[in-house]
C-alpha atoms as a PDB file:
ATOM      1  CA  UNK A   1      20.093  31.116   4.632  1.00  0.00           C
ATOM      2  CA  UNK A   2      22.845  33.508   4.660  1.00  0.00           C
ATOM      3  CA  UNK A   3      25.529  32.693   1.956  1.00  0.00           C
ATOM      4  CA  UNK A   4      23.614  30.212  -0.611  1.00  0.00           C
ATOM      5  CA  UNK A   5      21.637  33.232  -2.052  1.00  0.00           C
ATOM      6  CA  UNK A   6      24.630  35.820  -2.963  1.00  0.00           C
ATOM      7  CA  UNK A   7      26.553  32.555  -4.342  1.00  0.00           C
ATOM      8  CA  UNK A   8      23.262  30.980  -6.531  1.00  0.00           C
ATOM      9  CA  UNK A   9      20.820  33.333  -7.833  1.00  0.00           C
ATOM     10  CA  UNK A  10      18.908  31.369  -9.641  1.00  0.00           C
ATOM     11  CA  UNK A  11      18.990  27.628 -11.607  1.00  0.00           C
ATOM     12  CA  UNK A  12      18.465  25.820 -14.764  1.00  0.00           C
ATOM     13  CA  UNK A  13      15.938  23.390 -15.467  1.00  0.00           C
ATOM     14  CA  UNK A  14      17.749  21.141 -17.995  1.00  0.00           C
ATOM     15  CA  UNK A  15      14.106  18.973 -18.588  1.00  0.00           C
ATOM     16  CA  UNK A  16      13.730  16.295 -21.757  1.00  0.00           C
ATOM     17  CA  UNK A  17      16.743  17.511 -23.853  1.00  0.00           C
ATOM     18  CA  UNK A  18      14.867  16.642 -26.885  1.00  0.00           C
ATOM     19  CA  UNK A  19      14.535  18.074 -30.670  1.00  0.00           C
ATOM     20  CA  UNK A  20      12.292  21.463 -30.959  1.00  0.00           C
ATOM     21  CA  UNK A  21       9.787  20.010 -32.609  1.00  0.00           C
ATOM     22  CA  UNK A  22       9.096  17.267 -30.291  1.00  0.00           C
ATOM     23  CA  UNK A  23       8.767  19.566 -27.460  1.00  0.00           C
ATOM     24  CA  UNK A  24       6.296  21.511 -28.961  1.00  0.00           C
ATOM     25  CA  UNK A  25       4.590  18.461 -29.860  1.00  0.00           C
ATOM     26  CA  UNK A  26       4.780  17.711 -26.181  1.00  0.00           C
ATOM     27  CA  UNK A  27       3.401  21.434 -25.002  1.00  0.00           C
ATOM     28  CA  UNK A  28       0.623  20.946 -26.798  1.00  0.00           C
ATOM     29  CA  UNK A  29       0.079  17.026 -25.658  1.00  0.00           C
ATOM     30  CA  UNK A  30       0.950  18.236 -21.927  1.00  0.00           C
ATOM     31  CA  UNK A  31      -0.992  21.485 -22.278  1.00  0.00           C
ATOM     32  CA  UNK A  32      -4.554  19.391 -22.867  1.00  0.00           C
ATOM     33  CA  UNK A  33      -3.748  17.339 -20.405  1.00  0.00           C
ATOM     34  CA  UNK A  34      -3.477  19.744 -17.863  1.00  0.00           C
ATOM     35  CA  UNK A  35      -6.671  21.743 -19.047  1.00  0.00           C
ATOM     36  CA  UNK A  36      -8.738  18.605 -18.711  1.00  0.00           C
ATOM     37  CA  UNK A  37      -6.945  18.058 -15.353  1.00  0.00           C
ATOM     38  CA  UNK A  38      -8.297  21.229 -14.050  1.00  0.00           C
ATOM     39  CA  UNK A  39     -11.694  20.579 -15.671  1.00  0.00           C
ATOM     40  CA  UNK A  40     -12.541  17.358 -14.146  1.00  0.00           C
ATOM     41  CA  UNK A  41     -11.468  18.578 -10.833  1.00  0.00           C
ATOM     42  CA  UNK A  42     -13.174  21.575 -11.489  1.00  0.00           C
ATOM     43  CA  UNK A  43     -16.221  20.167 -12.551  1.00  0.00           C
ATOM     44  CA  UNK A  44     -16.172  17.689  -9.332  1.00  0.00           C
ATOM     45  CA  UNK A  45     -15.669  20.557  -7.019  1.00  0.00           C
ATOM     46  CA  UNK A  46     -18.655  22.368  -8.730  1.00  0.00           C
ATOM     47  CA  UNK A  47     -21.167  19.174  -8.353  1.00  0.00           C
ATOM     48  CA  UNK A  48     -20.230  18.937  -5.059  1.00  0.00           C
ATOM     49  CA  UNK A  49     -20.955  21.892  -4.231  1.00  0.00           C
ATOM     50  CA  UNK A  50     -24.091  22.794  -6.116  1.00  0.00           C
ATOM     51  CA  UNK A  51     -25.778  19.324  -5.403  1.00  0.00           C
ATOM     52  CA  UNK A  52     -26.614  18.634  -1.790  1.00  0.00           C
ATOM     53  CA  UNK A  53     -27.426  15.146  -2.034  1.00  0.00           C
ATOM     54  CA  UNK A  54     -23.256  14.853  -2.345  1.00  0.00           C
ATOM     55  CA  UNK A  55     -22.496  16.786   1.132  1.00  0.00           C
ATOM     56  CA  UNK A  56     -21.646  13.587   2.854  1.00  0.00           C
ATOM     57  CA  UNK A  57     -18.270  12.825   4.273  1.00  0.00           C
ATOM     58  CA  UNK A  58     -16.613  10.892   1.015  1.00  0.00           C
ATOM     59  CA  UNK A  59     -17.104  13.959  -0.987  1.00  0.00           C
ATOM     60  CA  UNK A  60     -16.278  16.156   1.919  1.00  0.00           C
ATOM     61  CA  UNK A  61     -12.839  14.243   1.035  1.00  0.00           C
ATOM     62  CA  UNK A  62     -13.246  14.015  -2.865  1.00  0.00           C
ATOM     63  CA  UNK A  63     -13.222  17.826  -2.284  1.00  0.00           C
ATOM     64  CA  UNK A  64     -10.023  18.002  -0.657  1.00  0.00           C
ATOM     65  CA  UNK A  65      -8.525  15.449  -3.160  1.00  0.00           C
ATOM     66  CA  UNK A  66      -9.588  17.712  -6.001  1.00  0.00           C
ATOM     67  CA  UNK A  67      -8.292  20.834  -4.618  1.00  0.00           C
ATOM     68  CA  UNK A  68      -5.301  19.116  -4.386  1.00  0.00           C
ATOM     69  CA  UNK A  69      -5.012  17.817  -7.444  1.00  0.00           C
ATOM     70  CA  UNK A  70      -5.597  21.047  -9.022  1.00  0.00           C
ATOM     71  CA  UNK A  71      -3.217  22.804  -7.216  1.00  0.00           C
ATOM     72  CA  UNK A  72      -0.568  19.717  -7.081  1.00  0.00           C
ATOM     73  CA  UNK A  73      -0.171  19.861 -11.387  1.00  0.00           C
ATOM     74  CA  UNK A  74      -0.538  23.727 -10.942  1.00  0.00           C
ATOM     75  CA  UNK A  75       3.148  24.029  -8.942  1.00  0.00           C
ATOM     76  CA  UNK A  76       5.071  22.332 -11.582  1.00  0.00           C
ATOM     77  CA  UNK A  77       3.233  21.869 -15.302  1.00  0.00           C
ATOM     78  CA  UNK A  78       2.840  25.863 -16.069  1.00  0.00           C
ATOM     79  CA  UNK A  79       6.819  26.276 -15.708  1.00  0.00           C
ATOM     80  CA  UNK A  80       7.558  22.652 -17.665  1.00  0.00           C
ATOM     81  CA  UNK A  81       5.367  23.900 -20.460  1.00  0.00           C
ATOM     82  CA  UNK A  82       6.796  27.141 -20.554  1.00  0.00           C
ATOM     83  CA  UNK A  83      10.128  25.933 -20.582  1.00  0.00           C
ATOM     84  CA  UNK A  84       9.278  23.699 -23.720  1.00  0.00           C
ATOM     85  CA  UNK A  85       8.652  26.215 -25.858  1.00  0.00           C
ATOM     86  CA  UNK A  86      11.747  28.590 -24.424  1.00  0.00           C
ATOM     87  CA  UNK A  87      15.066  28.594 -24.702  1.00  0.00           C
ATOM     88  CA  UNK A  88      15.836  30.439 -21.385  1.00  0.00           C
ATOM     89  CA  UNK A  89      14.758  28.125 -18.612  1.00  0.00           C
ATOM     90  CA  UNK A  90      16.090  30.134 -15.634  1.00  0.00           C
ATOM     91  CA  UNK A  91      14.226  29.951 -12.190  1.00  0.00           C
ATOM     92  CA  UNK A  92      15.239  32.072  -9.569  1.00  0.00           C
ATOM     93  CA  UNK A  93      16.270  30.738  -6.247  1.00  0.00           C
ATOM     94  CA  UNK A  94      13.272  31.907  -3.940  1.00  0.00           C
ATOM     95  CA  UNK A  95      10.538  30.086  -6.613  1.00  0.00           C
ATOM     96  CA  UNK A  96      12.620  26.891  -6.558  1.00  0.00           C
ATOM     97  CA  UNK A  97      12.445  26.838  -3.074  1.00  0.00           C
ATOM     98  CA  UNK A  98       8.995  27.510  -3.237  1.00  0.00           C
ATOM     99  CA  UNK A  99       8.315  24.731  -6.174  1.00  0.00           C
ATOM    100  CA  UNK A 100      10.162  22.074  -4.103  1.00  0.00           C
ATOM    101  CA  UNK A 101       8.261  23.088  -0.991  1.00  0.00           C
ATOM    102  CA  UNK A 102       4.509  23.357  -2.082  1.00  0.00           C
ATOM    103  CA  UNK A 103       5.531  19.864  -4.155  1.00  0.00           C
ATOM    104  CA  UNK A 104       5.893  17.771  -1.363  1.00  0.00           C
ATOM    105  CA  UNK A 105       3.532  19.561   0.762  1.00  0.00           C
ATOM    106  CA  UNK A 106       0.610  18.736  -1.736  1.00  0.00           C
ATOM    107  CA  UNK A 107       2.061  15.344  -2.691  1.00  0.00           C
ATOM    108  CA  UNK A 108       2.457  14.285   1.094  1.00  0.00           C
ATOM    109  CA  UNK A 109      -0.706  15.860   2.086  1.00  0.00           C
ATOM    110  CA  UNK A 110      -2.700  13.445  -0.634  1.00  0.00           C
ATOM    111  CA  UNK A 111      -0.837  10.448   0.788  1.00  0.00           C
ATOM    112  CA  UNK A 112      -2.799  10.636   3.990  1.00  0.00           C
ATOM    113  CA  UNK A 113      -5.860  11.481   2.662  1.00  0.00           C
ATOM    114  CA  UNK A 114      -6.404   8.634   0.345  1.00  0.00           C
ATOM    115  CA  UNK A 115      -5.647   7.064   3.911  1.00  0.00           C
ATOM    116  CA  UNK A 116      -8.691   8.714   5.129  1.00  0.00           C
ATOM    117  CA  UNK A 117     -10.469   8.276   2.001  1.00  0.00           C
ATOM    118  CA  UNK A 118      -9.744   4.123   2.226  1.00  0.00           C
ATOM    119  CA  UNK A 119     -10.806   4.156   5.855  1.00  0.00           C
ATOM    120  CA  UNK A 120     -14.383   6.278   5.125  1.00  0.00           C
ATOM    121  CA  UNK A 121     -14.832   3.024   2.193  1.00  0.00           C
ATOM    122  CA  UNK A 122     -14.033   0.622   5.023  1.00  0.00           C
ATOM    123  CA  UNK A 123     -16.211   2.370   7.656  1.00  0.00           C
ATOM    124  CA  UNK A 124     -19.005   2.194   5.106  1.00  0.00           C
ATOM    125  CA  UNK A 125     -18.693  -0.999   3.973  1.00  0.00           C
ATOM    126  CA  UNK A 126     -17.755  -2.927   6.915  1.00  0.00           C
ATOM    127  CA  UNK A 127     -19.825  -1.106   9.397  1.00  0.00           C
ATOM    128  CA  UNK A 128     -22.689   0.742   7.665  1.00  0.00           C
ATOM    129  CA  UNK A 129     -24.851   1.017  10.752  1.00  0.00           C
ATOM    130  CA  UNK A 130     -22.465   2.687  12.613  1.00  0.00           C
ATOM    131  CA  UNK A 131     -21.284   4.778   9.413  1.00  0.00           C
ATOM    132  CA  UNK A 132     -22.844   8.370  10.928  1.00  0.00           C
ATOM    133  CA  UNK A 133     -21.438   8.035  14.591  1.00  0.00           C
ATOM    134  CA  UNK A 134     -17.524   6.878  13.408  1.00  0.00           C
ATOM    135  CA  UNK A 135     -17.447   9.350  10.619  1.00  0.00           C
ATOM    136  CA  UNK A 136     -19.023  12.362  11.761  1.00  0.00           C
ATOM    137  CA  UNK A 137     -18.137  15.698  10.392  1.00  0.00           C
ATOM    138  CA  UNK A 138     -16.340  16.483  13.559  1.00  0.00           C
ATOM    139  CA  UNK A 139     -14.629  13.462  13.330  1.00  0.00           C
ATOM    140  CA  UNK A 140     -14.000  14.274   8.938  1.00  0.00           C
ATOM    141  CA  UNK A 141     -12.679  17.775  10.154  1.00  0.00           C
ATOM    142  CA  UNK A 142     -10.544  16.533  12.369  1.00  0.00           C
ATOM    143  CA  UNK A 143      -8.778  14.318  10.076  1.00  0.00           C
ATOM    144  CA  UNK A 144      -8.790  16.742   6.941  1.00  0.00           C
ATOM    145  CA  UNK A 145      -6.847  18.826   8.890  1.00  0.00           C
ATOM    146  CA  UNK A 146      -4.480  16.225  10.230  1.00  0.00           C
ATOM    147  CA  UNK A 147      -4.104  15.780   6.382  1.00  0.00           C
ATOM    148  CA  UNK A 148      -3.172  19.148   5.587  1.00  0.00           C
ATOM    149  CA  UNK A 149      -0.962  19.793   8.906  1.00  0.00           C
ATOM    150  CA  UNK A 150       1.049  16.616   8.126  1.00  0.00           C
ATOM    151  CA  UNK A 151       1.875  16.882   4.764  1.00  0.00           C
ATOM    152  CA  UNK A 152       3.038  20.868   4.981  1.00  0.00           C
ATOM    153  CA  UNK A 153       4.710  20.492   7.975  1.00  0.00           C
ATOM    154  CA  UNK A 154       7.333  17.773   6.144  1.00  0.00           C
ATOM    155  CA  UNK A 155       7.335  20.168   3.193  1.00  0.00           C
ATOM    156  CA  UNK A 156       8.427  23.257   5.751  1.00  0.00           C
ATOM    157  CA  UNK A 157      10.728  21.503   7.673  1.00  0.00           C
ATOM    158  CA  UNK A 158      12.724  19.521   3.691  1.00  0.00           C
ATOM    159  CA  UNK A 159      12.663  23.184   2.860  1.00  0.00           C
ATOM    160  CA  UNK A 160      14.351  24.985   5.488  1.00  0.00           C
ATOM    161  CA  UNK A 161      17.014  22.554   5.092  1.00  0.00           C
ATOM    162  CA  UNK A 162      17.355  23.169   1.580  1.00  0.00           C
ATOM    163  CA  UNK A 163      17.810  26.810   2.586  1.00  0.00           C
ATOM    164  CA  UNK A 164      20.581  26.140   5.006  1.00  0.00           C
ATOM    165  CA  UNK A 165      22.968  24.770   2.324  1.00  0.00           C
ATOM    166  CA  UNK A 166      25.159  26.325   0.045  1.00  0.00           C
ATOM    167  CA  UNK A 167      24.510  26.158  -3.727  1.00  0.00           C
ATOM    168  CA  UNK A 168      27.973  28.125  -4.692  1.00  0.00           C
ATOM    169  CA  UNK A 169      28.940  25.851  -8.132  1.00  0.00           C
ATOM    170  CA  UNK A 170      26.067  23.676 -10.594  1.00  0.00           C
ATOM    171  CA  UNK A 171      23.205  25.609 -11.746  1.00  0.00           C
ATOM    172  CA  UNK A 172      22.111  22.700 -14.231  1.00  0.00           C
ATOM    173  CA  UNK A 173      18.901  21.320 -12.162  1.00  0.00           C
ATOM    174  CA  UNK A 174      18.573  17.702 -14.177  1.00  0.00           C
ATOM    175  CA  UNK A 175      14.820  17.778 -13.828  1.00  0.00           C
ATOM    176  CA  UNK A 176      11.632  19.496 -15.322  1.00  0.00           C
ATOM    177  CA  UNK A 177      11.301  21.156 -12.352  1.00  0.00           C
ATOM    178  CA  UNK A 178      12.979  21.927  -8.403  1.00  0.00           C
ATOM    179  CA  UNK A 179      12.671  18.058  -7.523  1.00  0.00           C
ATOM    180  CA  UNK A 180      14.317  18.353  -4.284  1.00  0.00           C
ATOM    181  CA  UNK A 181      16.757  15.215  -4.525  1.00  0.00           C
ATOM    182  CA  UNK A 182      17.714  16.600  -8.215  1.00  0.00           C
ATOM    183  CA  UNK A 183      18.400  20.015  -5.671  1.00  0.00           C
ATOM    184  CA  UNK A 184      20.272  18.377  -3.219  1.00  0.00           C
ATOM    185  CA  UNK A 185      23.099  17.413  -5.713  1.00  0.00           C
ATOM    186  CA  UNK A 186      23.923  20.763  -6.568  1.00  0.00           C
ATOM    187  CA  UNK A 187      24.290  22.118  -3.014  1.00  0.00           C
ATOM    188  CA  UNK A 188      28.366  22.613  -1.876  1.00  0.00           C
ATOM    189  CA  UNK A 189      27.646  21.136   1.243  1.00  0.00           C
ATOM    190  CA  UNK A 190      26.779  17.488   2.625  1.00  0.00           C
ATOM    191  CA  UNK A 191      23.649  17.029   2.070  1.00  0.00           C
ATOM    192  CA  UNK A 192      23.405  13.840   4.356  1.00  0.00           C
ATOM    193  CA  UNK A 193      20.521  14.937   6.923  1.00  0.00           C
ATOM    194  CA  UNK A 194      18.070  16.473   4.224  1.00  0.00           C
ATOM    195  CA  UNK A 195      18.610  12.991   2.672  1.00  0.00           C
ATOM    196  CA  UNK A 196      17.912  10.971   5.989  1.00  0.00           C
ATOM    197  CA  UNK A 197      15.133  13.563   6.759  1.00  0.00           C
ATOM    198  CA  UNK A 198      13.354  12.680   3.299  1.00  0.00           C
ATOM    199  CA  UNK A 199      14.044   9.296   3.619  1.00  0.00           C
ATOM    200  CA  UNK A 200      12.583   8.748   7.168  1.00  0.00           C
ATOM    201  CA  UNK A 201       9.488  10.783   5.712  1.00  0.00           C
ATOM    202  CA  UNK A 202       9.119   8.551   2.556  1.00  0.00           C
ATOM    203  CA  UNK A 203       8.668   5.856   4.901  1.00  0.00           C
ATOM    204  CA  UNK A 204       5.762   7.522   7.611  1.00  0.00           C
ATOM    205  CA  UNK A 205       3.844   8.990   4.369  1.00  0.00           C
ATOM    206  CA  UNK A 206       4.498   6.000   1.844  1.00  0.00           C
ATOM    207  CA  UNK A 207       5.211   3.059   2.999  1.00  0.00           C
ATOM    208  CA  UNK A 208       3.001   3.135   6.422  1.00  0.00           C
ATOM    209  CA  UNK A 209      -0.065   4.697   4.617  1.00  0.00           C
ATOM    210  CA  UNK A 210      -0.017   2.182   2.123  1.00  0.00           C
ATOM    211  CA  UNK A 211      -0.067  -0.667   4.585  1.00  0.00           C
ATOM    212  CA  UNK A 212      -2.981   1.090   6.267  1.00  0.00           C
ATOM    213  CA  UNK A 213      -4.544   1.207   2.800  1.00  0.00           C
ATOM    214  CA  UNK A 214      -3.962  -2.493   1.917  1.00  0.00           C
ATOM    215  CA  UNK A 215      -5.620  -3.524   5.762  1.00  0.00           C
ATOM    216  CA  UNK A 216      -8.974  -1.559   4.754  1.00  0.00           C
ATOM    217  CA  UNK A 217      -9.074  -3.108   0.946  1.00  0.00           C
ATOM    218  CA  UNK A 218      -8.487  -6.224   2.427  1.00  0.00           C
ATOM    219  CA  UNK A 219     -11.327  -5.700   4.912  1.00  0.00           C
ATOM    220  CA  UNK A 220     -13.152  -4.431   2.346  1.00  0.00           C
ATOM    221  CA  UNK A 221     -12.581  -7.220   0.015  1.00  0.00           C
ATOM    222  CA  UNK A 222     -13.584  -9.592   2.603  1.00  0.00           C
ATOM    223  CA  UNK A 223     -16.905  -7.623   3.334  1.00  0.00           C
ATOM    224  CA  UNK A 224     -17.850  -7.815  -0.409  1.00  0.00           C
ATOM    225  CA  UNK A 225     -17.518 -11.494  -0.303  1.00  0.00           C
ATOM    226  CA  UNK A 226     -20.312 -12.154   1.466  1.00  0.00           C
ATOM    227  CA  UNK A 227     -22.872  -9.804  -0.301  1.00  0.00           C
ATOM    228  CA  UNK A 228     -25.431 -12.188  -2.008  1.00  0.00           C
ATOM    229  CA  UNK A 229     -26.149 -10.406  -5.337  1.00  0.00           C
ATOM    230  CA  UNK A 230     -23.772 -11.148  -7.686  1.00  0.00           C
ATOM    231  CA  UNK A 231     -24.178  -7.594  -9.330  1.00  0.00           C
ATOM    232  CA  UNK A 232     -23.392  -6.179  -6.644  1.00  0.00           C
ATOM    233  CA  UNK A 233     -20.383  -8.340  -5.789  1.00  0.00           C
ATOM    234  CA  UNK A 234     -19.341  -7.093  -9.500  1.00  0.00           C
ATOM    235  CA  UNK A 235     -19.784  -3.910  -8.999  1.00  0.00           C
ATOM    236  CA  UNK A 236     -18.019  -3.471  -5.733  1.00  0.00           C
ATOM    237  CA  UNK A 237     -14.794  -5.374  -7.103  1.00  0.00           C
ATOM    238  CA  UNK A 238     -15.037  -2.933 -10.103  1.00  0.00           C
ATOM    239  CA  UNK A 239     -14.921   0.204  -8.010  1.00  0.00           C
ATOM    240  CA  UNK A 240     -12.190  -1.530  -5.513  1.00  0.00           C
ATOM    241  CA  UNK A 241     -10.080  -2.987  -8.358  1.00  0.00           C
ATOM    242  CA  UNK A 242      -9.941   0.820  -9.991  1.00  0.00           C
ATOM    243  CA  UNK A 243      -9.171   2.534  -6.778  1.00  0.00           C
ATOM    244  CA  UNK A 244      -6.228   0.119  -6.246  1.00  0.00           C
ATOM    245  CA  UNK A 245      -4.730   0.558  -9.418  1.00  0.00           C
ATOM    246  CA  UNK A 246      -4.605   4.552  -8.533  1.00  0.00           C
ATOM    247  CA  UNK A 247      -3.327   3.743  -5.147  1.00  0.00           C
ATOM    248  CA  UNK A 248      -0.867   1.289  -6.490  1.00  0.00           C
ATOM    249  CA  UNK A 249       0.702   3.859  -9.266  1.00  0.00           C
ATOM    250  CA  UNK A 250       0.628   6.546  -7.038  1.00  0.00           C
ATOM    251  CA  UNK A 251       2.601   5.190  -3.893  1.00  0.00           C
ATOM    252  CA  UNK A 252       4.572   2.833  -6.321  1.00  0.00           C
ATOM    253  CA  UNK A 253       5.886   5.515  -8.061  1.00  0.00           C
ATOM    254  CA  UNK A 254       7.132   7.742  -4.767  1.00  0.00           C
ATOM    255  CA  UNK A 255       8.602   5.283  -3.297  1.00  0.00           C
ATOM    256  CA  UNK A 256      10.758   4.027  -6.779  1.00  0.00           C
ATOM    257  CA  UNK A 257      11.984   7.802  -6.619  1.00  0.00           C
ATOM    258  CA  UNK A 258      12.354   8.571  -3.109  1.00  0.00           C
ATOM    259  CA  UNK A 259      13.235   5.250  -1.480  1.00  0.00           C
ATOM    260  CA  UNK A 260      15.148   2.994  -4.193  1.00  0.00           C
ATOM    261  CA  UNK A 261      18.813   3.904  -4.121  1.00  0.00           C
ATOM    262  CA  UNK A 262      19.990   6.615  -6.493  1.00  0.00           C
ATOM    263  CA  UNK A 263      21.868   5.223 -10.146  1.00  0.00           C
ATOM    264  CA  UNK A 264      23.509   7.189 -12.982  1.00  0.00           C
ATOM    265  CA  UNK A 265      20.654   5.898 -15.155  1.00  0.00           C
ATOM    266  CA  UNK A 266      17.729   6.429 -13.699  1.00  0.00           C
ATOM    267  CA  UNK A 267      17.924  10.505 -14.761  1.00  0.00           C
ATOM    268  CA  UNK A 268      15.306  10.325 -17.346  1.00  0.00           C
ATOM    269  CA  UNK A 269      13.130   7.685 -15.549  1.00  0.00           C
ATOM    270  CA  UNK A 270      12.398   9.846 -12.403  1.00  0.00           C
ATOM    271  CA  UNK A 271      11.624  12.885 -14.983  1.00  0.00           C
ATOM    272  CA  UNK A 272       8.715  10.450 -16.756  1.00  0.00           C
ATOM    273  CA  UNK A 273       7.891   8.880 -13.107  1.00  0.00           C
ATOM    274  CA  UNK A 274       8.016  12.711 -12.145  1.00  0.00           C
ATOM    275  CA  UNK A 275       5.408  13.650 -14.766  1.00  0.00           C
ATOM    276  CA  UNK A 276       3.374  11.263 -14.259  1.00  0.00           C
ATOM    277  CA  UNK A 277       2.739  12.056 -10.517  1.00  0.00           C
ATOM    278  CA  UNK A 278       2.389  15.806 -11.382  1.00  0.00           C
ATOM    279  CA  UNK A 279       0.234  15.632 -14.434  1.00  0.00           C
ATOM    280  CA  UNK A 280      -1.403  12.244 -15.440  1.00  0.00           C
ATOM    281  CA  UNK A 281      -1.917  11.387 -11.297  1.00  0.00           C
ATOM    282  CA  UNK A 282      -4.207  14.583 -10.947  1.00  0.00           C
ATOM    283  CA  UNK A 283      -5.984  14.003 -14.329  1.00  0.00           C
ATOM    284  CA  UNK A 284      -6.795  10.225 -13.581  1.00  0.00           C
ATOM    285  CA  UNK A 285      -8.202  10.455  -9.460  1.00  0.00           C
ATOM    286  CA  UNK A 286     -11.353  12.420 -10.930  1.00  0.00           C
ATOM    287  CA  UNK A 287     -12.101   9.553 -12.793  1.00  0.00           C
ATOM    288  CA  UNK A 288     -11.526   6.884 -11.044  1.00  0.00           C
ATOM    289  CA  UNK A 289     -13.065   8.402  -7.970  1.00  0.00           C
ATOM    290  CA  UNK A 290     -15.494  10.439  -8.757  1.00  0.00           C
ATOM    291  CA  UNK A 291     -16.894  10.780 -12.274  1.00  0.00           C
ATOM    292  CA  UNK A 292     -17.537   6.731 -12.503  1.00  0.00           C
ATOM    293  CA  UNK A 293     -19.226   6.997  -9.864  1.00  0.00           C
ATOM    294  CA  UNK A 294     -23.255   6.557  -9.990  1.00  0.00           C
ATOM    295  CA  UNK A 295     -24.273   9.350  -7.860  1.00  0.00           C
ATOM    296  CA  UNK A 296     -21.717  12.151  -9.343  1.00  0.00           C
ATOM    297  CA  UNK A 297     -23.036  10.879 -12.618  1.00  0.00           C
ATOM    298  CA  UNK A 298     -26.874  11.837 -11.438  1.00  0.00           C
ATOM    299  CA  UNK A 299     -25.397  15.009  -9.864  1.00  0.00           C
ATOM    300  CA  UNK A 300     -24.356  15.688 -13.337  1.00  0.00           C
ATOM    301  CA  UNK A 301     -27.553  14.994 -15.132  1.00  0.00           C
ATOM    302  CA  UNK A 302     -29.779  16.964 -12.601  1.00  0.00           C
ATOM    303  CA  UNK A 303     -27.470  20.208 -13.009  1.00  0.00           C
ATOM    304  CA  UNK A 304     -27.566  19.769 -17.436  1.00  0.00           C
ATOM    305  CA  UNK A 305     -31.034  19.830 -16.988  1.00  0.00           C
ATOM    306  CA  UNK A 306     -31.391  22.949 -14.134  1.00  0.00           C
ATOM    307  CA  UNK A 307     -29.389  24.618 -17.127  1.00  0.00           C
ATOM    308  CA  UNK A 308     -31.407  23.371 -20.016  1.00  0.00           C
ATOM    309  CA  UNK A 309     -34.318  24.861 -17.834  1.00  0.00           C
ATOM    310  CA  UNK A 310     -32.617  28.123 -17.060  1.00  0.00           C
ATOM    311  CA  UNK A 311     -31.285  28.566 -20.689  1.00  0.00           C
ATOM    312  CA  UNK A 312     -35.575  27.598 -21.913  1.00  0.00           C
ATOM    313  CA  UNK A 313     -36.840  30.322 -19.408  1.00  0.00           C
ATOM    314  CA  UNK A 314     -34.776  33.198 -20.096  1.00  0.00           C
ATOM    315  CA  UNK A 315     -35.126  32.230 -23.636  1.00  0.00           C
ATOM    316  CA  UNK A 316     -39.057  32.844 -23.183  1.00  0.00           C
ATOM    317  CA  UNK A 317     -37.996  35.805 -21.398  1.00  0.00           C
ATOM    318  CA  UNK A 318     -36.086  37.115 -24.329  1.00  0.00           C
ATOM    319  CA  UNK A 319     -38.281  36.024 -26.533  1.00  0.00           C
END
């Protein structure tokens, strides 16, 4: 960590390049976005934990997923939207670091738990009577923090590497934020063992975890096959069908950044892929997960009308 610092201070975010007026355009456009973002995940994280009939172990892990989300577009959208409506779009070198780390810490920890979250489904599904004793809270614990542990521990160890290169020349970060492969081409050194290191990683928390994924959808699939109502085949496809589109965008799209091999023309696409993961990702698990969902849906109903009843009683009281 030694030289890099008194060499590189701090870097530019170059972002969309675009006319004035479209990026304010875009501010505002991005800037809704994100505050219904952190509204549906805030309002999931409120039902759950308001409404007991939802402390079971999927929204023990809808929980998680939320928190994650929120904080996941929180580490990169404030400074993107700030920097489209300034013309100084400096970040200093300890925040970058920072940026990149808690970026893949959050984005690595969700990979495994929509593992997790696909498993619970196929526990539930597939073996319903058994559904308590596989996923008991011990057992939910357990894996939540296996989640967490994971995912930061490949964000500490792509960061201290970052840290032990040089940056001594480019300041000009070609990204909307401190993507750490945009990063890696300004550092003064060769950067070839962050780059294996963050390969090897996109292939344990992408590529594996999506194959575990595709086993428990398949199982899944299979299970709602033989359910006799045809409503409730419907039904099931519907919810399975939506959660693999998610799935599908969100480990398609890592995997086109961090695994495909690098081009001069692929700048701008990784900055839209980019977005997408950091802003529309977050806004879209709510829902697909959780807000279609019948029981979040009644969770929502029975809390309008505890407030409809608080609101009529005080109102009495007042008047």
């Amino acid at each position: 960590m030694g030289g890099n610092q008194s060499w590189v201070t701090e870097f530019i975010l170059v972002g969309f390049q675009l006319s004035a007026d479209v990026e304010v355009l875009l501010f505002w456009i991005f800037s809704l976005l994100y505050v219904f973002s952190l509204l549906a995940n805030g309002t999931i994280l409120g039902l759950i934990f308001l409404d007991k009939r939802l402390h079971t172990p999927m929204y023990f892990f809808l929980t998680h997923l939320a928190v994650i989300d929120m904080s996941y577009a929180s580490t990169n959208v404030p400074k993107m939207l700030a920097n489209l409506v300034s013309q100084k779009r400096t970040i200093s070198f300890v925040p970058c670091i920072m940026q990149t780390f808690f970026y893949l810490g959050f984005g690595a920890t969700e990979c495994v738990i929509l593992v997790v979250m696909s498993y619970d489904r196929f526990v539930a599904i597939c073996h319903p009577l058994h559904y308590t004793i596989i996923m008991s809270w011990r057992v939910c614990t357990v894996l939540i923090v296996i989640s967490w542990t994971c995912g930061f521990i490949l964000a500490l160890v792509n960061a201290v590497l970052l840290l032990r290169l040089p940056f001594c020349g480019l300041r000009k970060v070609n990204h909307l934020f401190c993507e750490i492969l945009s990063v890696l081409k300004l550092a003064c050194a060769d950067t070839w063992i962050s780059k294996v290191v963050l390969f090897a990683a996109s292939v344990f928390f992408f590529v594996g975890p999506l194959c575990l994924m595709l086993v428990s959808y398949m199982h899944i699939l299979w299970a709602i096959l033989k359910i006799q109502s045809k409503q409730g085949r419907i039904k099931a496809f519907s919810t399975c069908s939506s959660h693999l589109c998610v799935v599908g965008l969100f480990f398609g799209i890592a995997m086109v950044v961090y695994m495909v091999p690098e081009s001069n023309e692929r700048g701008e696409q990784e900055k839209m892929l980019s977005l997408f993961h950091s802003l529309f990702n977050p806004m879209l698990n709510p829902l697909i997960y959780s807000l279609r969902n019948a029981q979040v849906k009644d969770a929502f109903h029975r809390a309008l009308q505890k407030m409809r009843s608080m609101w009529g009683v005080d109102g009495i009281l007042l008047g």
